[in-house]
Protein backbone atom coordinates (compact mmCIF):
# COMPACT_ATOMS: atom_id res chain seq x y z
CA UNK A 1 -13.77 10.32 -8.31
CA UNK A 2 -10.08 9.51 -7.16
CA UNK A 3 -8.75 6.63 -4.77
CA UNK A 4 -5.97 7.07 -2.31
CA UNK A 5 -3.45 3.81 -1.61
CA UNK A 6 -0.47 3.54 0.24
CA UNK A 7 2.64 0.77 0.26
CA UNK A 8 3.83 -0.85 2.94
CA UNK A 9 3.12 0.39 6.72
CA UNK A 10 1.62 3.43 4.83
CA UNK A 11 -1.28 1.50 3.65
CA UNK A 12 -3.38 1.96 6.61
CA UNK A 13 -2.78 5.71 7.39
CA UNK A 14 -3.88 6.59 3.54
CA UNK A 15 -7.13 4.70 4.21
CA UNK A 16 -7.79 7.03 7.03
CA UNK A 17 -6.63 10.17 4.74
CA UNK A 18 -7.97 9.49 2.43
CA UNK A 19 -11.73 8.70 3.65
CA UNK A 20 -11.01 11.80 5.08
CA UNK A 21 -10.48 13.95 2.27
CA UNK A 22 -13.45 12.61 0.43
CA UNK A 23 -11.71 9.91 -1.85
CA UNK A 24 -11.79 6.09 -2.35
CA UNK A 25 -9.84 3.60 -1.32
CA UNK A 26 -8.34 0.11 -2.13
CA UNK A 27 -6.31 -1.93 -0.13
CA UNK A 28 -4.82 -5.54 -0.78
CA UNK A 29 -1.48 -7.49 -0.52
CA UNK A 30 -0.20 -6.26 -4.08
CA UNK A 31 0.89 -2.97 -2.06
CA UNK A 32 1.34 -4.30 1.54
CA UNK A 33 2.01 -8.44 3.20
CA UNK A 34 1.68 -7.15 6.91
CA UNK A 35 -0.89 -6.41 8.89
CA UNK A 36 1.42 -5.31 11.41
CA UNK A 37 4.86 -5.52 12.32
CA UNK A 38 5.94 -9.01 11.17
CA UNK A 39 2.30 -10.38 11.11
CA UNK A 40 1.80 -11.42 7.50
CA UNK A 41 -1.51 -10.89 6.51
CA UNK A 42 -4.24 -11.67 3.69
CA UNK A 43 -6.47 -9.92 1.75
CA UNK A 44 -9.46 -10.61 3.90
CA UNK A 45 -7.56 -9.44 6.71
CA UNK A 46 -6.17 -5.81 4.89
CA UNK A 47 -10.02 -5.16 3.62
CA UNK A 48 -11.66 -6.04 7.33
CA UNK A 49 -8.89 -3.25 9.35
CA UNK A 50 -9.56 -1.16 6.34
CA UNK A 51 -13.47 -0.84 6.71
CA UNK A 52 -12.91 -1.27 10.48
CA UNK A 53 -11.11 2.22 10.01
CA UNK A 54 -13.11 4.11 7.85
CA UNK A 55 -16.44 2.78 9.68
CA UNK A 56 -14.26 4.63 12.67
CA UNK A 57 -14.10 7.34 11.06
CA UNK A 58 -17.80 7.82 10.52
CA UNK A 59 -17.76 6.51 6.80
CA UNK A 60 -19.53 3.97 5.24
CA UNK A 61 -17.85 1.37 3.04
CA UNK A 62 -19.48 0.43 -0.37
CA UNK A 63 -20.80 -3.35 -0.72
CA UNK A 64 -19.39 -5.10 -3.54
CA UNK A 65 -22.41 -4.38 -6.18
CA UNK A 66 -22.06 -0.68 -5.07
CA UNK A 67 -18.31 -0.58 -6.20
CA UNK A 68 -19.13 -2.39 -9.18
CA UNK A 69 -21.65 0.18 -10.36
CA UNK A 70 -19.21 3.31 -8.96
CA UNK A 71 -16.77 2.04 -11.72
CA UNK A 72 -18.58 0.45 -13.77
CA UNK A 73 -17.90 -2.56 -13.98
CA UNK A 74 -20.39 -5.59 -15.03
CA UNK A 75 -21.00 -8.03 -12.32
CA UNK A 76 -19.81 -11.71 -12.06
């Protein structure tokens, strides 16, 4: 399994390639602090236009427990 990320104003368009190409994705504000040009943005905000994008692009994100159990990781 491999993830795709991108910095900055890239962030977005490596969501979409990389959904594309069959990978995973992570998004957050340790990479990018704009949702847009000169809109600072949260975390919240970067995960909702990420899943907005790949649920445009006919994917399906993974819930929280889902992710968790993809890497495993223990639950809170």
């Amino acid at each position: 399994f491999w993830s795709g990320f991108g910095i900055s104003r890239a962030q977005m368009p490596m969501v979409a390639q990389a959904m594309l190409l069959g990978g995973n994705v992570r998004v957050g504000l340790e990479d990018n602090l704009y949702l847009e040009k000169r809109v600072h943005t949260s975390n919240s905000e970067l995960v909702e236009k990420a899943i907005r994008i790949i649920r445009d692009l006919g994917g399906r994100p993974c819930s929280a427990k889902e992710a968790r159990k993809k890497l495993k990781i223990k639950g809170c």
